[in-house]
N, C-alpha and C. Protein backbone atom coordinates (compact mmCIF):
# COMPACT_ATOMS: atom_id res chain seq x y z
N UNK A 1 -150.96 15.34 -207.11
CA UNK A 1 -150.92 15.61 -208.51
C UNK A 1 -151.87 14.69 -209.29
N UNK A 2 -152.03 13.56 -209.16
CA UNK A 2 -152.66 12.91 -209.25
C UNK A 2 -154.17 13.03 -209.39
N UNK A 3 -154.84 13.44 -208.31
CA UNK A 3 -156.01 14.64 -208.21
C UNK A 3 -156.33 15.43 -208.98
N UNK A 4 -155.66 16.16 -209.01
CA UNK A 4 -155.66 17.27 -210.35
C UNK A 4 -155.79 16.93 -211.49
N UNK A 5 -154.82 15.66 -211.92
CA UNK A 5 -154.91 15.34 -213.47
C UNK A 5 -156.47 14.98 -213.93
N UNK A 6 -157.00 14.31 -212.86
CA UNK A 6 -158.66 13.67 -212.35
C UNK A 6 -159.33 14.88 -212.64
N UNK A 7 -159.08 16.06 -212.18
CA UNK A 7 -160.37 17.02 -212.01
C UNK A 7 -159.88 18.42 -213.18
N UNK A 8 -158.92 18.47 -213.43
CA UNK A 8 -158.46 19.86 -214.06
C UNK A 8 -159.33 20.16 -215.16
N UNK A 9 -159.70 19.16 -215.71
CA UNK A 9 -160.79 19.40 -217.22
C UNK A 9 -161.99 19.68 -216.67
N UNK A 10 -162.73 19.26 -215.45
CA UNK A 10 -163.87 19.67 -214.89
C UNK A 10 -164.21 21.26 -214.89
N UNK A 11 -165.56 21.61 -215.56
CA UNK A 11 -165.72 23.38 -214.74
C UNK A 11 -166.44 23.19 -214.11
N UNK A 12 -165.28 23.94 -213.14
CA UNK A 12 -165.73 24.44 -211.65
C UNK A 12 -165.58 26.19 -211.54
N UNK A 13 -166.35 26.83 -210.49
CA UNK A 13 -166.13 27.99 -210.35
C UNK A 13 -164.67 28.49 -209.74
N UNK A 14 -164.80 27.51 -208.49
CA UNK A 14 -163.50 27.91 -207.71
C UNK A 14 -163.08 26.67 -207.13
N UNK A 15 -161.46 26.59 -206.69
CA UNK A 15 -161.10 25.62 -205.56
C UNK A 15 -160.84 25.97 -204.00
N UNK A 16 -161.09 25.13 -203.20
CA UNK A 16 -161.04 26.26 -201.87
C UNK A 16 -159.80 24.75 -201.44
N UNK A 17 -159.01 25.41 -200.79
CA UNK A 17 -157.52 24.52 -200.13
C UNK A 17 -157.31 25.31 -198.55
N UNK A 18 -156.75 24.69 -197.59
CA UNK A 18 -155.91 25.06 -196.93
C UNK A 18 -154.30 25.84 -197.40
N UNK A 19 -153.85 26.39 -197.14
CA UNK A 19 -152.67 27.40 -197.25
C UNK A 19 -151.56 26.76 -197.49
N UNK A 20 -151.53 25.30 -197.96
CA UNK A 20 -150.31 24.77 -198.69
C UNK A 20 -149.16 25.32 -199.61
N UNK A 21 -148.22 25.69 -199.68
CA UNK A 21 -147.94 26.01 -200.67
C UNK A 21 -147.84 25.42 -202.26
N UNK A 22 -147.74 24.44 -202.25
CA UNK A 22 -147.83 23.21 -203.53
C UNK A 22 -149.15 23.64 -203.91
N UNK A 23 -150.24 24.02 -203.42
CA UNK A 23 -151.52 23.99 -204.23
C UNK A 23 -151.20 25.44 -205.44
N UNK A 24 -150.65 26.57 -205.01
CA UNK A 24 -149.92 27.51 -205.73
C UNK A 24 -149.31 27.32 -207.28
N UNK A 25 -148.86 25.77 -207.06
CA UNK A 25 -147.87 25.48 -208.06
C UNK A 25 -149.36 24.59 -209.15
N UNK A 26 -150.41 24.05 -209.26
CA UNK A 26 -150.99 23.77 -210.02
C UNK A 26 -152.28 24.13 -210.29
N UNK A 27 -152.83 24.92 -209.06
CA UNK A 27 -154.37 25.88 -209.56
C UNK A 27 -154.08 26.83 -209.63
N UNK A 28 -155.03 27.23 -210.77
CA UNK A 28 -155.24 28.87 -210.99
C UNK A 28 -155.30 30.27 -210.50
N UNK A 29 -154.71 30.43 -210.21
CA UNK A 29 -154.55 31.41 -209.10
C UNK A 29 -155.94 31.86 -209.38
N UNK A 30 -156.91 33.03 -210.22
CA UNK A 30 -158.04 33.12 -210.61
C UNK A 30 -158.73 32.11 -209.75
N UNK A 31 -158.62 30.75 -209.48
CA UNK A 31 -159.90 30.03 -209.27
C UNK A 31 -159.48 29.41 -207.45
N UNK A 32 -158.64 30.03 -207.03
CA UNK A 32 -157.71 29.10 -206.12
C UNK A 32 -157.82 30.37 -204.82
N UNK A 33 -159.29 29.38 -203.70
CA UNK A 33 -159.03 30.13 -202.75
C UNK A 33 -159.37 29.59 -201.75
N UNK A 34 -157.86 29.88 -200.75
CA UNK A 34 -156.88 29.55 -199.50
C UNK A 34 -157.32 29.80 -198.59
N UNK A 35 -158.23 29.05 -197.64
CA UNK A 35 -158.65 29.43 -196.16
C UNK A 35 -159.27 28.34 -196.03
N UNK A 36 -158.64 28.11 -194.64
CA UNK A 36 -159.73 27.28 -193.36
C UNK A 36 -160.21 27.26 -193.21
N UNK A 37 -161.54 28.29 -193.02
CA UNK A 37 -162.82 28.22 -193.14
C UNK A 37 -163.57 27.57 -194.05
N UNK A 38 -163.27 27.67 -195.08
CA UNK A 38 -163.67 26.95 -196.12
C UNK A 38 -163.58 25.30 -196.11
N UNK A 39 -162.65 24.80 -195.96
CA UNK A 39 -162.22 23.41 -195.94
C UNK A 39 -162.55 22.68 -194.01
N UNK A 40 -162.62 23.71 -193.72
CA UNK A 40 -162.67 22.80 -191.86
C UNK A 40 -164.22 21.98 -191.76
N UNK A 41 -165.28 22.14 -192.57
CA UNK A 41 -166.50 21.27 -192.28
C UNK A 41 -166.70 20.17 -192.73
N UNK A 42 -165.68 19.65 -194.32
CA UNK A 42 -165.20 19.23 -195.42
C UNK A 42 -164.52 17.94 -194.96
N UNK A 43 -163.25 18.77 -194.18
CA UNK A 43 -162.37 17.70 -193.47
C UNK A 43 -162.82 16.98 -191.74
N UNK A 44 -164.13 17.64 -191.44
CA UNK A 44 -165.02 16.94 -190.19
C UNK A 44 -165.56 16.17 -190.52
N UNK A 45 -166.52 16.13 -191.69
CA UNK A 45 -167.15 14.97 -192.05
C UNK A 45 -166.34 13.98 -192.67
N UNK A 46 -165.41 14.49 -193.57
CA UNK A 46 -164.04 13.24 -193.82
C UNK A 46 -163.87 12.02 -192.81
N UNK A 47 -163.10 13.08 -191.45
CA UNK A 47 -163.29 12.70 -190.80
C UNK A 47 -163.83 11.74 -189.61
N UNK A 48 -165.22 11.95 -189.85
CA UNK A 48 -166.15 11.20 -188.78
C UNK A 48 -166.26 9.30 -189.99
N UNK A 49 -166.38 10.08 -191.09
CA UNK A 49 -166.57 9.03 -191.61
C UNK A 49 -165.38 7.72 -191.90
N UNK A 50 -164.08 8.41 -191.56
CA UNK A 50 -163.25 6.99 -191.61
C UNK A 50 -163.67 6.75 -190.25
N UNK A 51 -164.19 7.24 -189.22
CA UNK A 51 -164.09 6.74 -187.96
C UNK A 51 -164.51 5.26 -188.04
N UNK A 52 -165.91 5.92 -188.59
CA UNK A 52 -167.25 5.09 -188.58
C UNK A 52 -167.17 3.94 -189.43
N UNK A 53 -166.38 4.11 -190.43
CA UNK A 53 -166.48 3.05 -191.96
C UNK A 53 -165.22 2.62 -192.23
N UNK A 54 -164.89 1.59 -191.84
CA UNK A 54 -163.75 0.58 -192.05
C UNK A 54 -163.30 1.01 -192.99
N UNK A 55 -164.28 0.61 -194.60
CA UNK A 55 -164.16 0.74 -196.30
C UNK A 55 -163.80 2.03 -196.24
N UNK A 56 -163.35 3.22 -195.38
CA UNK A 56 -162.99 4.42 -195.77
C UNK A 56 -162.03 5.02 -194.95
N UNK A 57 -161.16 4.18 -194.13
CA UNK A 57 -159.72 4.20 -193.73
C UNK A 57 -158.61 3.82 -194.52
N UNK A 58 -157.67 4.61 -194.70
CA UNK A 58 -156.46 4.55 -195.94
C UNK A 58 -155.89 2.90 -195.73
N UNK A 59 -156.07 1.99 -197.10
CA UNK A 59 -154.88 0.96 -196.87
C UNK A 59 -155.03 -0.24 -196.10
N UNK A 60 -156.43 -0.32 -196.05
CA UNK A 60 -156.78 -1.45 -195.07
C UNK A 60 -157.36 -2.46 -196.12
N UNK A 61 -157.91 -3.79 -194.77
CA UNK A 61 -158.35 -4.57 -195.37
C UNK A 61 -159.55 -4.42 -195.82
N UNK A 62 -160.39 -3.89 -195.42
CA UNK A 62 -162.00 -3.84 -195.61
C UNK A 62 -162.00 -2.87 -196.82
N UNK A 63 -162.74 -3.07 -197.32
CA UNK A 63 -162.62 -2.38 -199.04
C UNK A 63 -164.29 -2.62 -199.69
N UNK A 64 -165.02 -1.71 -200.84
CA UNK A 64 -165.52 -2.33 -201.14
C UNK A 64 -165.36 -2.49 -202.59
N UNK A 65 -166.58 -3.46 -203.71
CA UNK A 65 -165.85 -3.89 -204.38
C UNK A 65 -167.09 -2.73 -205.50
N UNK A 66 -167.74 -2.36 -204.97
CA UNK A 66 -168.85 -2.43 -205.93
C UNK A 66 -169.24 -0.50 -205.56
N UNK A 67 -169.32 0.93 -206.09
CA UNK A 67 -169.66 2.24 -205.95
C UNK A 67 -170.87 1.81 -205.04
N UNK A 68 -172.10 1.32 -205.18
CA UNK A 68 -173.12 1.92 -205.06
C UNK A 68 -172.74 1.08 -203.12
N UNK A 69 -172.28 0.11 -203.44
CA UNK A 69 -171.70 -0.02 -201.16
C UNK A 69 -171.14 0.76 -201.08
N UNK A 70 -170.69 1.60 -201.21
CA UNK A 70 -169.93 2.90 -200.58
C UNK A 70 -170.81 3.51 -200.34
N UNK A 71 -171.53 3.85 -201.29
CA UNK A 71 -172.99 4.95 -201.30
C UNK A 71 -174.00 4.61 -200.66
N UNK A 72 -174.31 3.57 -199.76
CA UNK A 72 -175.09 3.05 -199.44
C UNK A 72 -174.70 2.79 -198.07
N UNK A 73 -173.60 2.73 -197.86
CA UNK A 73 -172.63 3.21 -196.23
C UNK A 73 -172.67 4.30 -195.87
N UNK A 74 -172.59 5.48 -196.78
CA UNK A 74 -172.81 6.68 -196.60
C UNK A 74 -173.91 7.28 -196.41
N UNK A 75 -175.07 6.58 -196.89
CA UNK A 75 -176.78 6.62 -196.33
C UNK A 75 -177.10 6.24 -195.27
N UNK A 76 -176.56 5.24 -194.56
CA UNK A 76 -176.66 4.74 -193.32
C UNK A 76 -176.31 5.27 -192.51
N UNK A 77 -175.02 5.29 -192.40
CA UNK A 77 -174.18 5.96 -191.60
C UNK A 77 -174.67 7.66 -191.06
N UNK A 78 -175.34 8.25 -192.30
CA UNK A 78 -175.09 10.14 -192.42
C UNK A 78 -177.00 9.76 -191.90
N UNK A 79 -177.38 8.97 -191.86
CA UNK A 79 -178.95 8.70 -191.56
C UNK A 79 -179.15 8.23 -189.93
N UNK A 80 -177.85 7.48 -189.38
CA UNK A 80 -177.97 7.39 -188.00
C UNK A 80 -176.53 8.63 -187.39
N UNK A 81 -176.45 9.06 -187.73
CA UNK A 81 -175.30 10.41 -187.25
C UNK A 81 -176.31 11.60 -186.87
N UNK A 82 -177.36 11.65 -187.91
CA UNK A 82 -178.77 12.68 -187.52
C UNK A 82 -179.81 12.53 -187.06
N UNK A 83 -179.85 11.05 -186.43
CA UNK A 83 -180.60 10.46 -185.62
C UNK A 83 -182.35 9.99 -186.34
N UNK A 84 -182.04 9.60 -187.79
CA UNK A 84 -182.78 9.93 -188.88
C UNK A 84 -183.24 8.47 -189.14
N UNK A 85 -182.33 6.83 -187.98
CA UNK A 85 -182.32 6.07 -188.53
C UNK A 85 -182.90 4.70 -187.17
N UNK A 86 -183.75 4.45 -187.33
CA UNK A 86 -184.31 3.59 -186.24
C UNK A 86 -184.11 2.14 -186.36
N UNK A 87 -183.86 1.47 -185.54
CA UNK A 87 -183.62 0.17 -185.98
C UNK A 87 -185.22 -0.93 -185.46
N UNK A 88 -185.91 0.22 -184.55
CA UNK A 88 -186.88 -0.15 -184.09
C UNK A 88 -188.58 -0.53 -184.91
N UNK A 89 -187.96 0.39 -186.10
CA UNK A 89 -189.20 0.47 -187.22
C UNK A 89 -189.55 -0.65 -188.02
């Protein structure tokens, strides 16, 4: 719920969710659409990336303090995942 309060004023075209039922109870039905397909590439890269990044596992110690280190973990990281990133150069 929380989420929502964050994004509900935003326009967006549509929301895409997994088949929860609770998502029913606060998006638009109009804008609110339910499939796996949609969300399964979403929640891979989620995914790979708490693997990879301490600062992006729920509740831990490693944290950062500052947006643009996050963003800048996420350049690295998505730059050696595509083999885009040499340490040799």
């Amino acid at each position: 719920m929380k989420l929502w309060e964050n994004i509900k004023e935003l326009t967006v075209s549509f929301y895409c969710s997994d088949c929860w039922k609770s998502y029913k109870e606060f998006i638009p039905a109009e804008k609110h659409l339910q499939t796996k397909a949609e969300t399964f590439t979403v929640e891979g890269y989620n995914s790979r990336v708490r693997h990879y990044l301490a600062r992006s596992k729920r509740k831990g110690k490693c944290y950062s303090k500052a947006e643009h280190m996050i963003e800048e973990s996420l350049d690295l990281l998505f730059l050696n995942l595509n083999n885009e990133l040499s340490i040799l150069n």
